[in-house]
PDB file of N, CA and C in Angstrom:
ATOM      1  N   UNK A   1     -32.187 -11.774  52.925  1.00  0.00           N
ATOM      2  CA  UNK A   1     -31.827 -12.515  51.729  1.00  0.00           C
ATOM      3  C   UNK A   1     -30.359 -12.241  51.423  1.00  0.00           C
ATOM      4  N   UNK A   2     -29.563 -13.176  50.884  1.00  0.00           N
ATOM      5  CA  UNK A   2     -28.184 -13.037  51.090  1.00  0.00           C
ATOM      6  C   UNK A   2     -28.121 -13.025  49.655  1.00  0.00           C
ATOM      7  N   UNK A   3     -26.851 -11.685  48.529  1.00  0.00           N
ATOM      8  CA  UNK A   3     -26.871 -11.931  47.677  1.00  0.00           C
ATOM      9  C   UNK A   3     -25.236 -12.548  47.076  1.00  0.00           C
ATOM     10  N   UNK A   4     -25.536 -13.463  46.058  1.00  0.00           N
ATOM     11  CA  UNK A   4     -24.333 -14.462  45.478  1.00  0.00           C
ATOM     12  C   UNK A   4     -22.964 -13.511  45.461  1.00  0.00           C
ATOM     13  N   UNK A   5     -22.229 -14.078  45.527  1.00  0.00           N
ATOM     14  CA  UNK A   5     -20.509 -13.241  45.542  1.00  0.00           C
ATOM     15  C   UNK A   5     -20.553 -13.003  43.557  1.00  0.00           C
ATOM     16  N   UNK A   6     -20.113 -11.801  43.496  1.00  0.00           N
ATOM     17  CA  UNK A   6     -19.680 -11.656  42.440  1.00  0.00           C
ATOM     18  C   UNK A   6     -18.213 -12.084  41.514  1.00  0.00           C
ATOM     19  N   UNK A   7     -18.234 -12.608  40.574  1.00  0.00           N
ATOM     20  CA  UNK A   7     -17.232 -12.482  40.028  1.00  0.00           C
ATOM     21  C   UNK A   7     -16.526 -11.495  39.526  1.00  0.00           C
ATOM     22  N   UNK A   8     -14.427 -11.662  39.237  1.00  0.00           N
ATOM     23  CA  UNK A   8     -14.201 -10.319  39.068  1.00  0.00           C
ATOM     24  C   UNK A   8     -14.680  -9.526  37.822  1.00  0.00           C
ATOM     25  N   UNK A   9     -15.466 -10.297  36.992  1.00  0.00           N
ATOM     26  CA  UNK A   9     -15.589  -9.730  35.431  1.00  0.00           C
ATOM     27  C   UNK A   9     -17.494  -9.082  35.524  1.00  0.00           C
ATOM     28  N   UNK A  10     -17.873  -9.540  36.876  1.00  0.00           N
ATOM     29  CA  UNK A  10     -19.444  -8.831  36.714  1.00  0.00           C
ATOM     30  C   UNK A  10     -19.184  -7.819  37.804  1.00  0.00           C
ATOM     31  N   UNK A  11     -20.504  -7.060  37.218  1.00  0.00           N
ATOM     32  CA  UNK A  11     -20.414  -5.422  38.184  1.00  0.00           C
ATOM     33  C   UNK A  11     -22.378  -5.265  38.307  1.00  0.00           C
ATOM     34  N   UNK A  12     -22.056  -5.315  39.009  1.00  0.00           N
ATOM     35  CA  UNK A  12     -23.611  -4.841  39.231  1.00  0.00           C
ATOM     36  C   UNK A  12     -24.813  -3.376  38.522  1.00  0.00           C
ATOM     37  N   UNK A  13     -26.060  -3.395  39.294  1.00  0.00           N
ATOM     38  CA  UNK A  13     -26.078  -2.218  38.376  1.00  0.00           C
ATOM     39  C   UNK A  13     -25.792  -0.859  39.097  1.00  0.00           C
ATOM     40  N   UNK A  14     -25.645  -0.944  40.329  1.00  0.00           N
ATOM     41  CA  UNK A  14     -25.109   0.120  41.131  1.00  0.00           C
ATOM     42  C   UNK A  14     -23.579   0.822  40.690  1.00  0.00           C
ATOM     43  N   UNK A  15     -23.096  -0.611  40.891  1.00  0.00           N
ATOM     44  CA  UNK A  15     -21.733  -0.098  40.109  1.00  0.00           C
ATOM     45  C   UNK A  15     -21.555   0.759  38.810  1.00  0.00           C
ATOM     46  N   UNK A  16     -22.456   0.417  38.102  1.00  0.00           N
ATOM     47  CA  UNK A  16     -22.455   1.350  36.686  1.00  0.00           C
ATOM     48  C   UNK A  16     -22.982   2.850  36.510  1.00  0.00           C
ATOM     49  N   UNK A  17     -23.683   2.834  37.464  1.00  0.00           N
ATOM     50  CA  UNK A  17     -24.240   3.903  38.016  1.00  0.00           C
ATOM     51  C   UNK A  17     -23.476   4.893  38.546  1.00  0.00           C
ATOM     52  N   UNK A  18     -22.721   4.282  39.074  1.00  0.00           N
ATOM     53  CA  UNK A  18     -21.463   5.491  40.374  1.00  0.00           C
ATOM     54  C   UNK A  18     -20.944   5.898  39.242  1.00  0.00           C
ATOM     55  N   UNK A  19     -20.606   5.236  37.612  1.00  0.00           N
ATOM     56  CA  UNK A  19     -19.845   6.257  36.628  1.00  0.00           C
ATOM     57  C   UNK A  19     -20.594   6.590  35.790  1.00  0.00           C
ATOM     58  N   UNK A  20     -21.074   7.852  35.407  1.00  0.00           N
ATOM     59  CA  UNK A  20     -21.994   8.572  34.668  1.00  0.00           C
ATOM     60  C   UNK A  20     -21.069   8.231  33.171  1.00  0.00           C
ATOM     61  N   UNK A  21     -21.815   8.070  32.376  1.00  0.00           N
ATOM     62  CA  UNK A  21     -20.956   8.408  31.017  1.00  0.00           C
ATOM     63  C   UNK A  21     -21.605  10.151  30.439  1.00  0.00           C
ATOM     64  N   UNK A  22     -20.173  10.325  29.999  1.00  0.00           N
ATOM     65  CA  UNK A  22     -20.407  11.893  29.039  1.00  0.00           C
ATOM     66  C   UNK A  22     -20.729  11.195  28.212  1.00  0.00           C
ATOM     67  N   UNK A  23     -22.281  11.478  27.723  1.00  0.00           N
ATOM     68  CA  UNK A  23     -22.803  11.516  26.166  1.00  0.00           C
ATOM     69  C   UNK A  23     -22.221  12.075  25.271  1.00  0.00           C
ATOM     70  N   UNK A  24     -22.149  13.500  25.417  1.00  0.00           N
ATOM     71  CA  UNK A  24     -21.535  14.530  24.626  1.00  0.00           C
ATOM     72  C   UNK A  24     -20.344  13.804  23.777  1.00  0.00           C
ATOM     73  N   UNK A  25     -19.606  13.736  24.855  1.00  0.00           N
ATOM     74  CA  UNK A  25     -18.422  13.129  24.479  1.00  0.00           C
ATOM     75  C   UNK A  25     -18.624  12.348  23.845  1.00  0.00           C
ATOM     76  N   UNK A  26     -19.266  11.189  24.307  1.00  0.00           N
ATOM     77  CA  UNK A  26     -18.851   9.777  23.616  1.00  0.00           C
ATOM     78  C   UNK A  26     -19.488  10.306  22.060  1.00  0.00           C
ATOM     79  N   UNK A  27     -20.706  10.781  22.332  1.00  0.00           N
ATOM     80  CA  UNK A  27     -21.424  11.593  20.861  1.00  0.00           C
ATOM     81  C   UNK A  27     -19.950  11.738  19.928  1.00  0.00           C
ATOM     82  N   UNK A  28     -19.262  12.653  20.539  1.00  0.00           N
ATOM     83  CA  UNK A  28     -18.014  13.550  20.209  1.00  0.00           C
ATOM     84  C   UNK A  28     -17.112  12.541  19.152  1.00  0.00           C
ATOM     85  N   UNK A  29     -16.705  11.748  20.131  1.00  0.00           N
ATOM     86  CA  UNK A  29     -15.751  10.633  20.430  1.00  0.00           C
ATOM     87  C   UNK A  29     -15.834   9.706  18.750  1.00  0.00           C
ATOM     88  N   UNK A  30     -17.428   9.298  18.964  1.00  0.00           N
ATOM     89  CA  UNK A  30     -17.888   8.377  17.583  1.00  0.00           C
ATOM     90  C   UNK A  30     -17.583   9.131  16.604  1.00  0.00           C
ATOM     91  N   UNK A  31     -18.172  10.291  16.639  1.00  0.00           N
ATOM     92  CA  UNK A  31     -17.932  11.248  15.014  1.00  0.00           C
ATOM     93  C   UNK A  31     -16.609  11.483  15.031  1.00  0.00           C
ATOM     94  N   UNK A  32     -15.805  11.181  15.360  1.00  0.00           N
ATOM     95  CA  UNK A  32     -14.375  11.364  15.330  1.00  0.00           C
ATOM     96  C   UNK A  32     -14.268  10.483  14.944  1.00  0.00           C
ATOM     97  N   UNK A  33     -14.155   8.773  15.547  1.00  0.00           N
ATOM     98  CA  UNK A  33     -13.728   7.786  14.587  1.00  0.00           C
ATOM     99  C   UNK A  33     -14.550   7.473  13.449  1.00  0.00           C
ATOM    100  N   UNK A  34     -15.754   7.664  13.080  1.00  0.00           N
ATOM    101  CA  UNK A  34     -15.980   7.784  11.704  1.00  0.00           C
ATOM    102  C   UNK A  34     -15.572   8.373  10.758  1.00  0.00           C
ATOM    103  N   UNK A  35     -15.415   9.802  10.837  1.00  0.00           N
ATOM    104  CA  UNK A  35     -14.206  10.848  10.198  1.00  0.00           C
ATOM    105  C   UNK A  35     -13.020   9.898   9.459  1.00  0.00           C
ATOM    106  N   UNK A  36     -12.243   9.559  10.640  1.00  0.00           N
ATOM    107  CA  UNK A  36     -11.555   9.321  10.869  1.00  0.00           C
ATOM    108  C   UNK A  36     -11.572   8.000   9.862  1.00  0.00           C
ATOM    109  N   UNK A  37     -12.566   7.115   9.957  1.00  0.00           N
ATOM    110  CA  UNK A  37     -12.220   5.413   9.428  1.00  0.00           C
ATOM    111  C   UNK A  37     -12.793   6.293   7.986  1.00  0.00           C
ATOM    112  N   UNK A  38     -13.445   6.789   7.779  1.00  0.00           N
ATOM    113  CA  UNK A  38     -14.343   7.396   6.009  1.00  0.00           C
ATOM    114  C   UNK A  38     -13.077   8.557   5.920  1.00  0.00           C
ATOM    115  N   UNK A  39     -11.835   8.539   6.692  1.00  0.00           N
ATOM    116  CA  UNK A  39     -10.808   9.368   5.936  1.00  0.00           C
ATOM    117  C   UNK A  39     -11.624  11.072   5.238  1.00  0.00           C
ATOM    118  N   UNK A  40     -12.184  11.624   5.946  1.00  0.00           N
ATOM    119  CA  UNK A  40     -13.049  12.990   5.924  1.00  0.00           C
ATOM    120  C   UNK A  40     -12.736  13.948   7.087  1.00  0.00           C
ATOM    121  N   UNK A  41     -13.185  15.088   6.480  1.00  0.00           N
ATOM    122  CA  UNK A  41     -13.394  16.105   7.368  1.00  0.00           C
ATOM    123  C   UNK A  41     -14.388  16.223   8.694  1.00  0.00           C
ATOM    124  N   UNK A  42     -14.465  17.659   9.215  1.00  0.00           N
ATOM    125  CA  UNK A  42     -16.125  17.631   9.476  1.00  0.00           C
ATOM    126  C   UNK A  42     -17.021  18.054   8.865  1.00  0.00           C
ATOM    127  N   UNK A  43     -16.569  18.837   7.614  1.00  0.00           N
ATOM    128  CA  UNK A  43     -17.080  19.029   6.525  1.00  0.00           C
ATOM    129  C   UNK A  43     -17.672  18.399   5.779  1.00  0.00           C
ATOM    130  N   UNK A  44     -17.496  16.933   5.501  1.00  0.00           N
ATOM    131  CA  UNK A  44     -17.357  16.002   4.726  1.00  0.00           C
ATOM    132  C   UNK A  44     -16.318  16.035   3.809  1.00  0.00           C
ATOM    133  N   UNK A  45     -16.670  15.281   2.185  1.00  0.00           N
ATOM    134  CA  UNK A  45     -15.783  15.028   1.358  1.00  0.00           C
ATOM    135  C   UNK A  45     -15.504  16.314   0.287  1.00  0.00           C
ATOM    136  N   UNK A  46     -14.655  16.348   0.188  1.00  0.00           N
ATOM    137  CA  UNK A  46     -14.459  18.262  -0.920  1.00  0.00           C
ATOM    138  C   UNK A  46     -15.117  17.370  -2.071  1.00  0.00           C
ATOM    139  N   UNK A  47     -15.413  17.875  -2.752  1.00  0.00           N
ATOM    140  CA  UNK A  47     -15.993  17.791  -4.426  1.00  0.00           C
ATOM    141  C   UNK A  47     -14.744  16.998  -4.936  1.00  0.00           C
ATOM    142  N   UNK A  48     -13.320  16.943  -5.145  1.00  0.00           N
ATOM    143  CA  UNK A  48     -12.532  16.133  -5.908  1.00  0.00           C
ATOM    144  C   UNK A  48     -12.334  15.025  -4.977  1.00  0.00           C
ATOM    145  N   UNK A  49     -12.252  14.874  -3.739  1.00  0.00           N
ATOM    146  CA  UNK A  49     -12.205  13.528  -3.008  1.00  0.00           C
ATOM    147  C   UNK A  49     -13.760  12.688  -3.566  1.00  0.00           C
ATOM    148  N   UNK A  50     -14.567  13.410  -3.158  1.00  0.00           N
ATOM    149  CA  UNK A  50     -15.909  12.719  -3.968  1.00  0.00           C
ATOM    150  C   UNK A  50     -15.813  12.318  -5.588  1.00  0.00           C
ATOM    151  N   UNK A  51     -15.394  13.046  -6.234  1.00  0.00           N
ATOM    152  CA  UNK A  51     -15.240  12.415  -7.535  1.00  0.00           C
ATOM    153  C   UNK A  51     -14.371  11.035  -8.024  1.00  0.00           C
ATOM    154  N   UNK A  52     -12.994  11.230  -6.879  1.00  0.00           N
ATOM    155  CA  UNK A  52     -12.439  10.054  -7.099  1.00  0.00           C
ATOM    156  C   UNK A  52     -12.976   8.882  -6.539  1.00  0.00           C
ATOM    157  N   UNK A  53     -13.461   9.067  -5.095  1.00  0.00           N
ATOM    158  CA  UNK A  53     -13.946   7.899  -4.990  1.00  0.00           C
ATOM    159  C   UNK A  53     -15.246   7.281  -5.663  1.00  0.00           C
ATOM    160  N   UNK A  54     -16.196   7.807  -6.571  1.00  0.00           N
ATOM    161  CA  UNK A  54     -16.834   7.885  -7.518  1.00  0.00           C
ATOM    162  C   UNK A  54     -16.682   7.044  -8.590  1.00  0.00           C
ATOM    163  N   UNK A  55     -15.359   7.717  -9.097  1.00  0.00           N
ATOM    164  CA  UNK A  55     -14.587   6.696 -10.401  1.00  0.00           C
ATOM    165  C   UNK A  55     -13.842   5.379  -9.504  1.00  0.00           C
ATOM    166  N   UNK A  56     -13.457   5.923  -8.419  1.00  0.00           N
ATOM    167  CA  UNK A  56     -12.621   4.322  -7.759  1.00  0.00           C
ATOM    168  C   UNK A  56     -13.545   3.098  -7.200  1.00  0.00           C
ATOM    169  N   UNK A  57     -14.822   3.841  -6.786  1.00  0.00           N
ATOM    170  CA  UNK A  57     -15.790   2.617  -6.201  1.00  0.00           C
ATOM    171  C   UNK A  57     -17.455   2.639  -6.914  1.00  0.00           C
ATOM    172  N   UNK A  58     -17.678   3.399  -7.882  1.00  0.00           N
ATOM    173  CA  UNK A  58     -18.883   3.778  -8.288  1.00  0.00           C
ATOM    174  C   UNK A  58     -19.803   3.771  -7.719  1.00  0.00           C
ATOM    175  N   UNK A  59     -21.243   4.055  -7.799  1.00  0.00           N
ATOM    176  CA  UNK A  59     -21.571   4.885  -7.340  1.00  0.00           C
ATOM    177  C   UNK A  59     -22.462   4.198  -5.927  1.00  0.00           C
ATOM    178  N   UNK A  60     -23.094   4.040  -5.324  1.00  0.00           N
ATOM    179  CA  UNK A  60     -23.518   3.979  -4.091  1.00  0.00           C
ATOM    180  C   UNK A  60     -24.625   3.530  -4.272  1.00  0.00           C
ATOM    181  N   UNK A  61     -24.918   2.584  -4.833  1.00  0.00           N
ATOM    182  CA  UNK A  61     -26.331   1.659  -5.332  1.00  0.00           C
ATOM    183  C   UNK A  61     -26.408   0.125  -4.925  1.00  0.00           C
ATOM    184  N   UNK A  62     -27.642  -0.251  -4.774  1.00  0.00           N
ATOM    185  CA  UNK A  62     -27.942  -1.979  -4.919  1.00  0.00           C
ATOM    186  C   UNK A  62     -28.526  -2.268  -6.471  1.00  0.00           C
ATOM    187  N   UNK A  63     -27.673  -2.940  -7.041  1.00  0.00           N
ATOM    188  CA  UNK A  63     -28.091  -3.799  -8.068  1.00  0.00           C
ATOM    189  C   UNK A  63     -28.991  -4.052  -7.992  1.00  0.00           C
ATOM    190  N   UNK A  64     -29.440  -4.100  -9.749  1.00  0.00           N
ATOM    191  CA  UNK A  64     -31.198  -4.663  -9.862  1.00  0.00           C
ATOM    192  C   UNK A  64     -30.951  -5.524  -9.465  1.00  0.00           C
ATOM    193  N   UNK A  65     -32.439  -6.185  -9.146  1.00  0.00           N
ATOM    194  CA  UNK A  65     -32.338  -7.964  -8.842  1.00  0.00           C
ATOM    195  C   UNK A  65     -33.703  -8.196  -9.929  1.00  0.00           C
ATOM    196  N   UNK A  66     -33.161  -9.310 -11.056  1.00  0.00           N
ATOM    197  CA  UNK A  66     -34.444  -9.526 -11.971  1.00  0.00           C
ATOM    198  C   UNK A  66     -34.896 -10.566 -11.255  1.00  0.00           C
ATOM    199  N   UNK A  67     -36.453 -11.115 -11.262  1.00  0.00           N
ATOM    200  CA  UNK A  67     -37.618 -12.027 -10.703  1.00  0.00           C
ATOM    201  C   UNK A  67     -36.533 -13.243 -11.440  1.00  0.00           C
ATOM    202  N   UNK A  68     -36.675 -13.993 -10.756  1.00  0.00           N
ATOM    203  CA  UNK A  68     -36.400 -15.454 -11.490  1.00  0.00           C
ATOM    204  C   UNK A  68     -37.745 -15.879 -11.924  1.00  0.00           C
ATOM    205  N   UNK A  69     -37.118 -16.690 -13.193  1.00  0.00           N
ATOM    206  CA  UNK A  69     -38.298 -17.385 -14.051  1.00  0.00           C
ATOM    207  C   UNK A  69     -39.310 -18.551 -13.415  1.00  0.00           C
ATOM    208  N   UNK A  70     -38.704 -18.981 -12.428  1.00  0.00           N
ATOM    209  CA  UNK A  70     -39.348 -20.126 -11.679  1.00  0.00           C
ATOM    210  C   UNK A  70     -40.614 -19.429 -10.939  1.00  0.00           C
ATOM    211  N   UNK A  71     -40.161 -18.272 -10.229  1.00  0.00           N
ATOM    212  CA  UNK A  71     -41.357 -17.422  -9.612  1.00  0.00           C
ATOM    213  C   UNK A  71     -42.180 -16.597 -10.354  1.00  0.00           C
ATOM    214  N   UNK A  72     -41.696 -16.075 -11.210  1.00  0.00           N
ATOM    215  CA  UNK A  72     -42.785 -15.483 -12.355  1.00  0.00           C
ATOM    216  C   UNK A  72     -43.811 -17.129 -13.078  1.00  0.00           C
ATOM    217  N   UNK A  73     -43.427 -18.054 -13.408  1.00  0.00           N
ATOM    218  CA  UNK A  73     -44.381 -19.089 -13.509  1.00  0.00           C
ATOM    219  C   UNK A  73     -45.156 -19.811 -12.656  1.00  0.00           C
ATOM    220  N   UNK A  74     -44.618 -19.447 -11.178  1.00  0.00           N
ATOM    221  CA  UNK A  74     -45.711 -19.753 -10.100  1.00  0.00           C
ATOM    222  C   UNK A  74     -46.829 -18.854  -9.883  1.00  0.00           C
ATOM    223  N   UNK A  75     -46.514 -17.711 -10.238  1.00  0.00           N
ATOM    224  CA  UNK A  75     -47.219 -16.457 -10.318  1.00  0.00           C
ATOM    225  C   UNK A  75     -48.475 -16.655 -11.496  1.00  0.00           C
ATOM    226  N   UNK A  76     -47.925 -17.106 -12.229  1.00  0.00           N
ATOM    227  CA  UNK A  76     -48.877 -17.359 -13.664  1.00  0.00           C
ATOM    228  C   UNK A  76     -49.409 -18.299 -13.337  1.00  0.00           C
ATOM    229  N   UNK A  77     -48.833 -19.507 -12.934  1.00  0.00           N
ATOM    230  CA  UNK A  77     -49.510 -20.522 -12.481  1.00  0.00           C
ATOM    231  C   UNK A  77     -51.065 -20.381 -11.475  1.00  0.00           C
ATOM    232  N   UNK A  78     -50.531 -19.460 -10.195  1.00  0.00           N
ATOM    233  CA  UNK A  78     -51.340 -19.233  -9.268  1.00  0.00           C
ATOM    234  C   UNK A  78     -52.900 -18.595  -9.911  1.00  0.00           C
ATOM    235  N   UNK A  79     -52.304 -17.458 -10.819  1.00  0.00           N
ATOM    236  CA  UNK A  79     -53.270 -16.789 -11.241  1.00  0.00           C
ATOM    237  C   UNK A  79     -54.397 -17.568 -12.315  1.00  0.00           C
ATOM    238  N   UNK A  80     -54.049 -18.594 -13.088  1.00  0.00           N
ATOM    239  CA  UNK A  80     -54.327 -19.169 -13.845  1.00  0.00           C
ATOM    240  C   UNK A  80     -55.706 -19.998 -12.828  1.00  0.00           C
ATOM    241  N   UNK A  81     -55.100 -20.561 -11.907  1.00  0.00           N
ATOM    242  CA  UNK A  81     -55.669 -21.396 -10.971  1.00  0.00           C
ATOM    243  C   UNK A  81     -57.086 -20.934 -10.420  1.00  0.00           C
ATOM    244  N   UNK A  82     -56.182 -19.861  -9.877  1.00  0.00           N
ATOM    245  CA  UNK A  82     -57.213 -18.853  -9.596  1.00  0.00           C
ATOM    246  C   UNK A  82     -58.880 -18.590 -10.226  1.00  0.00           C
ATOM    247  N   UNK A  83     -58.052 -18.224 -11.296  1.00  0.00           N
ATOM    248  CA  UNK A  83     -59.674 -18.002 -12.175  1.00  0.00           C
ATOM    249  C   UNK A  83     -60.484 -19.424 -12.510  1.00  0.00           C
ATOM    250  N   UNK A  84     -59.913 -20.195 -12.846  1.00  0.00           N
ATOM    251  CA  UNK A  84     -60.646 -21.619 -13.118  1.00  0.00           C
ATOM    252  C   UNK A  84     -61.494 -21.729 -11.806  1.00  0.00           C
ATOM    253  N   UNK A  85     -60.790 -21.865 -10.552  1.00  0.00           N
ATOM    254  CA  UNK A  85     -61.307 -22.069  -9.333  1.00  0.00           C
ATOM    255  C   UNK A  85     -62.571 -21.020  -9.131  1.00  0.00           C
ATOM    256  N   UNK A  86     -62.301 -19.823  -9.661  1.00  0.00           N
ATOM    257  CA  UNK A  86     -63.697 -18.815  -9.189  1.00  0.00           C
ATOM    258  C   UNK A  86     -64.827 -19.320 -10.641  1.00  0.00           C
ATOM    259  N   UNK A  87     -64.171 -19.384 -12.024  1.00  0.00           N
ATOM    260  CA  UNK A  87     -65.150 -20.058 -12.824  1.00  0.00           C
ATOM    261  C   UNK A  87     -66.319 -21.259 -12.405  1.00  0.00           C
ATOM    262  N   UNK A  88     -65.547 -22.027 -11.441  1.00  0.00           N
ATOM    263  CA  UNK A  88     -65.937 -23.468 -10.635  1.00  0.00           C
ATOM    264  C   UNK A  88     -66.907 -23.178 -10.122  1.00  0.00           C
ATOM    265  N   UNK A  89     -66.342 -22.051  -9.391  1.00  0.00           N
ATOM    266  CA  UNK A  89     -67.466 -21.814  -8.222  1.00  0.00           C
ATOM    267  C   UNK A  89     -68.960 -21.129  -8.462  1.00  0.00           C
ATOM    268  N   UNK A  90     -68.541 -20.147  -9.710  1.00  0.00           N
ATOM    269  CA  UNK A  90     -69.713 -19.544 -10.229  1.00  0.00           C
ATOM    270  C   UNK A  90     -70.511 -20.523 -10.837  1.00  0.00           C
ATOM    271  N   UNK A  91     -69.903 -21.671 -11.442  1.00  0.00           N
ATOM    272  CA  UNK A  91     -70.555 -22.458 -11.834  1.00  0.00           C
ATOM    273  C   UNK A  91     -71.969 -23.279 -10.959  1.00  0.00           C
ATOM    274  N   UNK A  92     -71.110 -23.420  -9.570  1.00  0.00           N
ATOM    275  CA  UNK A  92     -71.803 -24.271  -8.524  1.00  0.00           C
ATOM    276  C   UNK A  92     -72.773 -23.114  -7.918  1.00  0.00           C
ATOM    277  N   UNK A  93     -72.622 -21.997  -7.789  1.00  0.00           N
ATOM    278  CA  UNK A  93     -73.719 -21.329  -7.027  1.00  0.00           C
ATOM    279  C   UNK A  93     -74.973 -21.143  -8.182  1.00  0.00           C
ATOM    280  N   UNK A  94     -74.537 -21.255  -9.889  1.00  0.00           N
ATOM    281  CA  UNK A  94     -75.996 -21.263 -10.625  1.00  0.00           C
ATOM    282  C   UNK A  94     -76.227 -22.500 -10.486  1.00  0.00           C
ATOM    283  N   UNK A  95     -76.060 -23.591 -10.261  1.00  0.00           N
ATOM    284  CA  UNK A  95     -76.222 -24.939 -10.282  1.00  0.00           C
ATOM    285  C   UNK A  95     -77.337 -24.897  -8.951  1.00  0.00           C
ATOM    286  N   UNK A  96     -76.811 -24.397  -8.037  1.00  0.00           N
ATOM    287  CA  UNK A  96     -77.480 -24.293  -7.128  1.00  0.00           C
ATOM    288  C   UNK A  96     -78.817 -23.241  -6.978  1.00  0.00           C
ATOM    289  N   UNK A  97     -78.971 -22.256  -7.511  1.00  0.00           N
ATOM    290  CA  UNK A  97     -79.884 -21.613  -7.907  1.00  0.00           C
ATOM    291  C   UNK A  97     -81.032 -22.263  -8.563  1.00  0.00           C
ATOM    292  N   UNK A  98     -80.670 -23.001  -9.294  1.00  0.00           N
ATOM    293  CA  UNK A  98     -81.295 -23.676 -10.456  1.00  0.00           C
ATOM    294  C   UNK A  98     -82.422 -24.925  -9.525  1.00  0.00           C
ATOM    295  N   UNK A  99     -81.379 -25.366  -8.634  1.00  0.00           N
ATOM    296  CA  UNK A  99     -82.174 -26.162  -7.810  1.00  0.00           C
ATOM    297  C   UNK A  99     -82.832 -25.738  -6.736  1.00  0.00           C
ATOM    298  N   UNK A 100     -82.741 -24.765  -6.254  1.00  0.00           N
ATOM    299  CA  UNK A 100     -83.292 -23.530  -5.363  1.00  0.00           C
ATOM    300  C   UNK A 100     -85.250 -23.436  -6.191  1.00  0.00           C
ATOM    301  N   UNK A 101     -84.727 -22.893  -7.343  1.00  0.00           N
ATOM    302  CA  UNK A 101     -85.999 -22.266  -7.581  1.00  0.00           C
ATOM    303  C   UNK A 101     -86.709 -23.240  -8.747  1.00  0.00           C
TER     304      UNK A 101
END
């Protein structure tokens, strides 16, 4: 079986193979540019770098999110439905009883 010519931008998987990557390193490597982009130690942030960015970006949360009113009345709606529909039904199984016996 003959295999297709490669182009210069693909590499096979042999090829990737012949270069081992250092984990360590690259491990290494990342925590360095994070440091680095979050402007920190390896320590992390001292207590007054944390405070300012605190007061400069507050604090590290997702906003409430309130229900919209449209879905809280489908909700009421549903439930409303609901019970009429099981009222219905209780209705039809004594109905049916009734003609049973």
């Amino acid at each position: 079986m003959c295999k297709p010519p490669l182009l210069d931008n693909q590499a096979t998987h042999a090829d990737e193979a012949d270069e081992p990557e250092d984990l360590q390193t690259a491990s290494e490597d990342s925590a360095l540019k994070h440091r680095l982009d979050l402007q920190t130690g390896e320590d992390g942030l001292s207590d007054e770098e944390a405070a300012r960015r605190l007061l400069q970006h507050g604090r590290n949360e997702l906003p409430d999110l309130r229900t919209p009113n449209t879905l809280t009345a489908l909700l009421l709606l549903n439930g409303f439905v609901g019970f009429f529909e099981d009222m219905r039904a209780g209705d039809a199984v004594a109905a049916l009883k009734v003609g049973v016996f």
